[in-house]
N, C-alpha and C. Protein backbone atom coordinates (compact mmCIF):
# COMPACT_ATOMS: atom_id res chain seq x y z
N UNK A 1 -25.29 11.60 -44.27
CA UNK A 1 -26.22 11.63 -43.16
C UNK A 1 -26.12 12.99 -42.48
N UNK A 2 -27.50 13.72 -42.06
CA UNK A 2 -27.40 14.96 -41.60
C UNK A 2 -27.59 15.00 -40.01
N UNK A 3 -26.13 14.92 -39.40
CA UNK A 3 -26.34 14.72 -38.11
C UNK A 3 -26.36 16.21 -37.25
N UNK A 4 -27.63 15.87 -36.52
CA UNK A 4 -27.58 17.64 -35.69
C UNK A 4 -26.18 17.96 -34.85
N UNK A 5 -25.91 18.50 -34.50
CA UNK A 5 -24.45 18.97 -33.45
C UNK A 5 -25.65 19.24 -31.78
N UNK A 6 -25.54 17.70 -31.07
CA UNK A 6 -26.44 18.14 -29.81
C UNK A 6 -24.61 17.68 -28.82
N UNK A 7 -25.30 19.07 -27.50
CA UNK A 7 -23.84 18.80 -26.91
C UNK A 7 -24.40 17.64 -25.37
N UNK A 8 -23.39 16.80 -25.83
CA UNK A 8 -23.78 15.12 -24.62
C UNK A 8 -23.10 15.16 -23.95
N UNK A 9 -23.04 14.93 -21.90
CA UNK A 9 -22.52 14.37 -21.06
C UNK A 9 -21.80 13.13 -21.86
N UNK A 10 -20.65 12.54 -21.43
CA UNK A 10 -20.47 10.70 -21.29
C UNK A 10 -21.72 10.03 -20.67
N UNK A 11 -22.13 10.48 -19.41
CA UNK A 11 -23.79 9.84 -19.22
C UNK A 11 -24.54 9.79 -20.07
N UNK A 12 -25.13 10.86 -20.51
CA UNK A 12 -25.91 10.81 -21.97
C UNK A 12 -25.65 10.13 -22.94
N UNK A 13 -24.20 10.01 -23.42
CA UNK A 13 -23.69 9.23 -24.33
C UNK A 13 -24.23 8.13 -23.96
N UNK A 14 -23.62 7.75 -22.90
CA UNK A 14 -23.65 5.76 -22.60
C UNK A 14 -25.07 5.45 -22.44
N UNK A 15 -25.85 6.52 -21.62
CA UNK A 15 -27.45 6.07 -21.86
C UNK A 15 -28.07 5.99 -23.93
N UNK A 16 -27.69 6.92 -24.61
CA UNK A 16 -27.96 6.78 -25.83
C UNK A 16 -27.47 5.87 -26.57
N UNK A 17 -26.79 5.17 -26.49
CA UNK A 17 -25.84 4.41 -26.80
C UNK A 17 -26.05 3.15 -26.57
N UNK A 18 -26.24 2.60 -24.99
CA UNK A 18 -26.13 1.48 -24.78
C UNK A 18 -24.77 0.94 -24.28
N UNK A 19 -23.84 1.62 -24.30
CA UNK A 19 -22.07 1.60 -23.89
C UNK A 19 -22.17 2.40 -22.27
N UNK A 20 -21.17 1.43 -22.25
CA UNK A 20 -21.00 1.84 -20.07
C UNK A 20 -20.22 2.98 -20.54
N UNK A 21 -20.39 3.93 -19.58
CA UNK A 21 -19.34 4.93 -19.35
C UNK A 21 -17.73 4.87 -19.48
N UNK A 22 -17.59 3.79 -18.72
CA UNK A 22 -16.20 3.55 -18.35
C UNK A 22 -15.92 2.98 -19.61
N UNK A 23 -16.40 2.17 -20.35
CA UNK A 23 -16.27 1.55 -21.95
C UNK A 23 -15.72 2.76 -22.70
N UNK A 24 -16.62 3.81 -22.27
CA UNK A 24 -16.73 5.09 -23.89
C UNK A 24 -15.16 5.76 -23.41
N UNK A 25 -14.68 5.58 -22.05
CA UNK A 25 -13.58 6.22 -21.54
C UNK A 25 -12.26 5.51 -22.12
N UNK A 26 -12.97 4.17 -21.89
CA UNK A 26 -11.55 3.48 -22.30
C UNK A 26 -11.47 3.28 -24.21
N UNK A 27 -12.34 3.26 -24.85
CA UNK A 27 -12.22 3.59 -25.91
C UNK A 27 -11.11 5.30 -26.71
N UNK A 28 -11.88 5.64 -25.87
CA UNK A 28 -10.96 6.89 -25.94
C UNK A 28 -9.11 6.88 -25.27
N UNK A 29 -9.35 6.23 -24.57
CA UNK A 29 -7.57 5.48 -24.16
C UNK A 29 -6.85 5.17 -25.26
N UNK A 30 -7.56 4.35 -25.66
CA UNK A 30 -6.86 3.16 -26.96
C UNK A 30 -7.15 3.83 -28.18
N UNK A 31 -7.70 5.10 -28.34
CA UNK A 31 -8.02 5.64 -29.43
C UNK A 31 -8.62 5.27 -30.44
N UNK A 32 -10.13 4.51 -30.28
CA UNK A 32 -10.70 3.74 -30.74
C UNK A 32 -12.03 5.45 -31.48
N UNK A 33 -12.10 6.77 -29.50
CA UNK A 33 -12.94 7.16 -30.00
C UNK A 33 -11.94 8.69 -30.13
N UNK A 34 -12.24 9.74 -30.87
CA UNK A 34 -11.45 10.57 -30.51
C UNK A 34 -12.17 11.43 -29.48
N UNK A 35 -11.08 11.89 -28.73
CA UNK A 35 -11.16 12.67 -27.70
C UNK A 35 -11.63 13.83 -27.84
N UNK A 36 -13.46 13.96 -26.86
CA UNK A 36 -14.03 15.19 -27.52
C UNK A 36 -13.51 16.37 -26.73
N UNK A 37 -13.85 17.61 -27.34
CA UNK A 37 -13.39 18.64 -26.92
C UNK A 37 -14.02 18.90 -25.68
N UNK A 38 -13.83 19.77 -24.65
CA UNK A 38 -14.36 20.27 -23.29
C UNK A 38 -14.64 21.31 -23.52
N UNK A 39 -16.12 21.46 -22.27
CA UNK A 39 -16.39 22.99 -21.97
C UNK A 39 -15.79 23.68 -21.01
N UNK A 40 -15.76 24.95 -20.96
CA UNK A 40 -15.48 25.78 -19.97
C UNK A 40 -15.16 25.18 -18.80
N UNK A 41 -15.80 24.60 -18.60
CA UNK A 41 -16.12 24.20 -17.25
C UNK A 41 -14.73 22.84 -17.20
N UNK A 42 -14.32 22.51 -18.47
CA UNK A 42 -13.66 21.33 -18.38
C UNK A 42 -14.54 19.90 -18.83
N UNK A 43 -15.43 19.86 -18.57
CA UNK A 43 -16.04 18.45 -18.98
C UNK A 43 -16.39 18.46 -20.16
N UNK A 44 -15.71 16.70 -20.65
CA UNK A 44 -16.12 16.69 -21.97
C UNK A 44 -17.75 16.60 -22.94
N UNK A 45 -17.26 17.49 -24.09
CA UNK A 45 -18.46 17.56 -24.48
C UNK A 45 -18.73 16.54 -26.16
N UNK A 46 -19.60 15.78 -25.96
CA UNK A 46 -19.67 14.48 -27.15
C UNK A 46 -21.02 15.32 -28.00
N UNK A 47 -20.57 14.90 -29.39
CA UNK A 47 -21.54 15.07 -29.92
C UNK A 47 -22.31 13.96 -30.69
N UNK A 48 -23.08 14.73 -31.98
CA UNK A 48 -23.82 13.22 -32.47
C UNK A 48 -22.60 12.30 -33.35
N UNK A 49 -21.98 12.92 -33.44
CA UNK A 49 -20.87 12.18 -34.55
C UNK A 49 -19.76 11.05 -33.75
N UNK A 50 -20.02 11.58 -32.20
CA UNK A 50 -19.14 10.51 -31.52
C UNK A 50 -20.58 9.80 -31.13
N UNK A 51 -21.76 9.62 -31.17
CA UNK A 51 -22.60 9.01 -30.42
C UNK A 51 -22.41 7.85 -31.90
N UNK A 52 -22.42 8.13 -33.14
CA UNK A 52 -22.83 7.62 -34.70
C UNK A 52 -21.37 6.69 -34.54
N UNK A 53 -20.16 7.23 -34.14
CA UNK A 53 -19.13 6.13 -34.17
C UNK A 53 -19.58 5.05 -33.04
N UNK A 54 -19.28 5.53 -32.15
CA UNK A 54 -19.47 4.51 -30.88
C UNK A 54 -21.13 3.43 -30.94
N UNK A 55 -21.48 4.07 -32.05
CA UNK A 55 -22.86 2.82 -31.98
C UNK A 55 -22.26 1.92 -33.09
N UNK A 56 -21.20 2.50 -34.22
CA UNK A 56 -20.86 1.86 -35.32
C UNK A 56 -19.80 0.46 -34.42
N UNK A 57 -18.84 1.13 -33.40
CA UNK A 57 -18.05 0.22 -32.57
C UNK A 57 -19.02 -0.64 -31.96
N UNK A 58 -19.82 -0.34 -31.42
CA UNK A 58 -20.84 -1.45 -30.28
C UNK A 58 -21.69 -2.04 -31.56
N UNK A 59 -22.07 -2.06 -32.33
CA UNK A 59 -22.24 -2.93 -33.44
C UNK A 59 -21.48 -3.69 -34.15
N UNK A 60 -20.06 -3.32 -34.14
CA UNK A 60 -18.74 -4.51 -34.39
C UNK A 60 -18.64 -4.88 -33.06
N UNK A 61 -18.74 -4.98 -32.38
CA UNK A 61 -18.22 -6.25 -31.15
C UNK A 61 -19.77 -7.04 -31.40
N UNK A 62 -20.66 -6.34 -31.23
CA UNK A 62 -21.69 -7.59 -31.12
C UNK A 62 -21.43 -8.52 -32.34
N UNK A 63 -20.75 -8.03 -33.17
CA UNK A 63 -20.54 -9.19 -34.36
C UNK A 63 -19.19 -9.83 -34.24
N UNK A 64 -18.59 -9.69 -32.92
CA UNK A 64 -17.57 -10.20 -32.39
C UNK A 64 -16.18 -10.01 -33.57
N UNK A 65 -15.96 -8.41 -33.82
CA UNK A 65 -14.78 -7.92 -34.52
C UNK A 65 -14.01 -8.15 -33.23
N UNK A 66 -12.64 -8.01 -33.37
CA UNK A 66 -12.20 -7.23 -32.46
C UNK A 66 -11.69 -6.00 -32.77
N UNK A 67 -11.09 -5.32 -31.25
CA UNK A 67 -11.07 -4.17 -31.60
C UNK A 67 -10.01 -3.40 -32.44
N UNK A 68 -8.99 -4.50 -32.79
CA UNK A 68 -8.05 -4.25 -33.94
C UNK A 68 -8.72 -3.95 -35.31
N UNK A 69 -9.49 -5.69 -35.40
CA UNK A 69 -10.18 -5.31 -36.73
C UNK A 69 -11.10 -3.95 -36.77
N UNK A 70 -11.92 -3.69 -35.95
CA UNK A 70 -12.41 -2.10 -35.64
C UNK A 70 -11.82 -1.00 -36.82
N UNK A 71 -10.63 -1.02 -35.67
CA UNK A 71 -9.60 -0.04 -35.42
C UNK A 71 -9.36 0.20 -37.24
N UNK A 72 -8.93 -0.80 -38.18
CA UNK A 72 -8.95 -1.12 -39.75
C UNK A 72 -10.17 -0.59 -39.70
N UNK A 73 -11.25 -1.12 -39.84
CA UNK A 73 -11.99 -0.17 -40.70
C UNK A 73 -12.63 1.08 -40.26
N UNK A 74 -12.17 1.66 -38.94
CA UNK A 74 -12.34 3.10 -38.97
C UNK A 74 -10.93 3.91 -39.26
N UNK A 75 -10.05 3.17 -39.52
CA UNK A 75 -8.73 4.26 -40.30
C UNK A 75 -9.35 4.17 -41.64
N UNK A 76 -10.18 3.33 -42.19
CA UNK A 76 -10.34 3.61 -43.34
C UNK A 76 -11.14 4.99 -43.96
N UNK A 77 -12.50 4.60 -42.77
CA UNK A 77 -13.10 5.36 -42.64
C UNK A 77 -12.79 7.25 -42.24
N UNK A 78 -11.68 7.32 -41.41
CA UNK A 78 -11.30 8.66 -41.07
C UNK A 78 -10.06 8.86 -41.99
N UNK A 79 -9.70 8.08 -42.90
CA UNK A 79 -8.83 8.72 -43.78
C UNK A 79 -9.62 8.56 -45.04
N UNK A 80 -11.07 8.36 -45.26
CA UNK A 80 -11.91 8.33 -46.36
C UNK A 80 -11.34 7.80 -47.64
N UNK A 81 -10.98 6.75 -47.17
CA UNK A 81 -10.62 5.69 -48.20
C UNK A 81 -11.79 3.95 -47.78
N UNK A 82 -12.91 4.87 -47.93
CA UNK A 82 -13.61 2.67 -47.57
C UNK A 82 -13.90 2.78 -49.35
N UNK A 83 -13.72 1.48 -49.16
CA UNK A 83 -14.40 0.79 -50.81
C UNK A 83 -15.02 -0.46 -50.32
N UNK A 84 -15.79 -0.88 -50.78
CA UNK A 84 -16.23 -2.21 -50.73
C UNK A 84 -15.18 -3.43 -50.51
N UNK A 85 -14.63 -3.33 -51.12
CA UNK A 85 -13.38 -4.01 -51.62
C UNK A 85 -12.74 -4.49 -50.42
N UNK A 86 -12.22 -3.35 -49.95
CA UNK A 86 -11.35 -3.11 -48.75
C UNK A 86 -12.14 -3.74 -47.81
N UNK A 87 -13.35 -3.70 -46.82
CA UNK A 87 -14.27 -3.56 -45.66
C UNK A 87 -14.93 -5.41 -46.18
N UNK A 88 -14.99 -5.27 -47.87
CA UNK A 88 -15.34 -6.86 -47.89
C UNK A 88 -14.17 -8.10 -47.36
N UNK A 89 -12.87 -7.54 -47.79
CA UNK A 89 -11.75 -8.10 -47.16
C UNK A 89 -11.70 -8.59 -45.69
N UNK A 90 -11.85 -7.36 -45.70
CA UNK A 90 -11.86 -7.50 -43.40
C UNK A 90 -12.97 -8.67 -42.82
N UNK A 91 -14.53 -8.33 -43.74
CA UNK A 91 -15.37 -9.17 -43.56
C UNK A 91 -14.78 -10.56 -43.40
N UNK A 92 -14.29 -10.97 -44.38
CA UNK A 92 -14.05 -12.18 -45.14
C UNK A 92 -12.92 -12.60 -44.43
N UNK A 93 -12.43 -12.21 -43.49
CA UNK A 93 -11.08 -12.62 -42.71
C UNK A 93 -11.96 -12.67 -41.54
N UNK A 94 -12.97 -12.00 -41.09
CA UNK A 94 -13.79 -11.86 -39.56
C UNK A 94 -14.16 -13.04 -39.95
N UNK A 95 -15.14 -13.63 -41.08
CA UNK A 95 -15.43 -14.95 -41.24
C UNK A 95 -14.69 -16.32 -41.20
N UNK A 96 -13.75 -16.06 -41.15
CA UNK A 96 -12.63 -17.41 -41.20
C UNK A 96 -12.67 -17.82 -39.66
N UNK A 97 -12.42 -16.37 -39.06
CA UNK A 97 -12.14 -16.22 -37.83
C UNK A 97 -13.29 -17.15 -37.05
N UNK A 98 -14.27 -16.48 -37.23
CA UNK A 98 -15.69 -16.89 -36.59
C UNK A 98 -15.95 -18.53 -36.85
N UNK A 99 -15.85 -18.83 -38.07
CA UNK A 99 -15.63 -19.97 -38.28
C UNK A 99 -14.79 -21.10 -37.31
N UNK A 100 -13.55 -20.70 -37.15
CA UNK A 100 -12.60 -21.56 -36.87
C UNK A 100 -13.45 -21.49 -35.36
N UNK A 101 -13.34 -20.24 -34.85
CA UNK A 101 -14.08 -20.29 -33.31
C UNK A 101 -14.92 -21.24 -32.92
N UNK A 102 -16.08 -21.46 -33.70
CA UNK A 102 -16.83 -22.47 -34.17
C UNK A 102 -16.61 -23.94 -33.80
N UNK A 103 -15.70 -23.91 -34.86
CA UNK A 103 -14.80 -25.18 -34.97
C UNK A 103 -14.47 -25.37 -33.43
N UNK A 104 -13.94 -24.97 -32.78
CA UNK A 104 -13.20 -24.67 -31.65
C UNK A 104 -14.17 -25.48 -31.12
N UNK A 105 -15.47 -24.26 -30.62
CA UNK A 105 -16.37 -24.53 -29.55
C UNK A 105 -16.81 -26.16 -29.90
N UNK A 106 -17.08 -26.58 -31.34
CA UNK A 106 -17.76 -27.77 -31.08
C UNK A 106 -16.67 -29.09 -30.73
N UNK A 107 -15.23 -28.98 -30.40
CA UNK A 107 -14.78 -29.76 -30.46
C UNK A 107 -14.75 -29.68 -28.61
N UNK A 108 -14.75 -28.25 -28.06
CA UNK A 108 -15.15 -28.30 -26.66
C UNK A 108 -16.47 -28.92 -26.15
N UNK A 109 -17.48 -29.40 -27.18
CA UNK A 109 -18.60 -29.70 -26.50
C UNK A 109 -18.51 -31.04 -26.62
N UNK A 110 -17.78 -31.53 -28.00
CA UNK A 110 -17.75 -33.40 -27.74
C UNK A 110 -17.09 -33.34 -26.39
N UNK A 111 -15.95 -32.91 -26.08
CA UNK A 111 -15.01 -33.03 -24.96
C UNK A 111 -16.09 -33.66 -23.85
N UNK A 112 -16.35 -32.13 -23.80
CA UNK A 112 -17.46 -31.94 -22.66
C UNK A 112 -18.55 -33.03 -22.62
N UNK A 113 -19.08 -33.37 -23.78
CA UNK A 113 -20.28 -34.61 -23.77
C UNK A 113 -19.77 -35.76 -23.41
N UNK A 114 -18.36 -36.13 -23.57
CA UNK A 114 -17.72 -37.23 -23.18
C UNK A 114 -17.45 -37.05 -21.34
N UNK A 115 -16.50 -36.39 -21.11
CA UNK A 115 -17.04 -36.55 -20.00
C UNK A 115 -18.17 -36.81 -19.10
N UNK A 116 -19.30 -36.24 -19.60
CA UNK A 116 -20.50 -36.02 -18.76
C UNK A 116 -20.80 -37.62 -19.04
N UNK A 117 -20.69 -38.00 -20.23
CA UNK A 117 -21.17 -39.51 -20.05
C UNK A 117 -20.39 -40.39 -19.02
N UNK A 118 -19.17 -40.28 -19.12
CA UNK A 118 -18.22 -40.90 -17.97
C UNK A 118 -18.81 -40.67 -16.60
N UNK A 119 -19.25 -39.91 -16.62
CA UNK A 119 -19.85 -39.42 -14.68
C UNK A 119 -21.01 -39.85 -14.27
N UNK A 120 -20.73 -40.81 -13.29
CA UNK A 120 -22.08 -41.74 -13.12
C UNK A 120 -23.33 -40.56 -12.55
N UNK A 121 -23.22 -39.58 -11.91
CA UNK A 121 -24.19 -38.38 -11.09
C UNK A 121 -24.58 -39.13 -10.52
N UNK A 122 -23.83 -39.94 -9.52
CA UNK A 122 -23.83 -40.00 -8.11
C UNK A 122 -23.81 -39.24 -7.51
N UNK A 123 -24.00 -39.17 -5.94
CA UNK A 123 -23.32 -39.03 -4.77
C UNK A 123 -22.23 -39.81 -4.16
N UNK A 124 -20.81 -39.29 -5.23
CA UNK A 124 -19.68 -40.65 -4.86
C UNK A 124 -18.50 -39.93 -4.90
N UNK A 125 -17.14 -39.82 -4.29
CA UNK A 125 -16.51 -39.13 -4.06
C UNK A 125 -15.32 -39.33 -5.43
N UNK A 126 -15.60 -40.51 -6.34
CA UNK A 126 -15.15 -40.32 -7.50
C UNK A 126 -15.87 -39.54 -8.29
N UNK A 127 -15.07 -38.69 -9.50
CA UNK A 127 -16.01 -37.85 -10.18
C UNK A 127 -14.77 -37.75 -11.67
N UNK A 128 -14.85 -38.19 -12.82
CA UNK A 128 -14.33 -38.57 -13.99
C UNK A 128 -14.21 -36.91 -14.39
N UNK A 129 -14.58 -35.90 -14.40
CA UNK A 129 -14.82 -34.73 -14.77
C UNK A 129 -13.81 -33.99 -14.20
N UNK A 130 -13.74 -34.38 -12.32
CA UNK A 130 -12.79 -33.74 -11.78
C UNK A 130 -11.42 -34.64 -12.44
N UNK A 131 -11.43 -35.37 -12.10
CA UNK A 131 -9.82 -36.16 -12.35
C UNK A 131 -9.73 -35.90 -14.28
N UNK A 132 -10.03 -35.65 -14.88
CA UNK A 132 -9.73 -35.09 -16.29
C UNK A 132 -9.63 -33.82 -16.40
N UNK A 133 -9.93 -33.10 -15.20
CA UNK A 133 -9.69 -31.82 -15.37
C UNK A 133 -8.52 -31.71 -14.56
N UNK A 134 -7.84 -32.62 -13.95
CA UNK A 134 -6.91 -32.36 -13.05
C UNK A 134 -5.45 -32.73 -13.89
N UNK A 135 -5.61 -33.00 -15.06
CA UNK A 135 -4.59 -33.93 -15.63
C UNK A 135 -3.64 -33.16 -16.26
């Protein structure tokens, strides 16, 4: 991919992007982004290649990686070792994951449907929802 070299505020970034400021900062904490170089002046200067990662990161969380799993497949990526192979792996473990989550949530919603049937929705100072949540 032939990316131009344009020089970006963090504002610019996070407006191009779609990432809060303070996100693209703390990424760079945890070393998720690397730390761009500064101008003269001191403020950092981002280019398209950190705008191309940080959309690649905000496209793994919306697919609910975390940022460990991330973190794997951009060492792969910055030590130019991806194969299919490798990145299908990670997939295929994010899927178990997502899965089980799944699992999770629907066993929170019988919960939840059971209660709600227990609760007459009165106006009554018993309430089956509170006292099961109190237990």
């Amino acid at each position: 991919m032939n990316l131009r070299k344009h020089r970006l505020s963090r504002g610019t970034l996070a407006a191009e992007t779609g990432v809060h400021p303070e996100t693209i900062r703390y990424y760079e904490k945890i070393q998720l982004m690397p730390e761009p170089p500064r101008s003269d002046g001191g403020h950092r200067v981002y280019d398209d290649q950190h705008a191309q990662r940080l959309r690649f990161i905000k496209r793994c969380r919306e697919l609910g990686f975390t940022l460990e799993e991330i973190r794997g497949m951009l060492t792969l990526v910055d030590r130019g070792e991806v194969s299919c192979e490798r990145v299908q792996h990670l997939a295929d473990e994010h899927i178990s994951s997502v899965r089980q989550k799944i699992a999770d949530l629907r066993k929170i919603e019988r919960t939840l449907k059971n209660l709600v049937q227990q609760c007459s929705g009165k106006d009554v100072p018993e309430c089956p929802i509170i006292d099961a949540l109190q237990l």
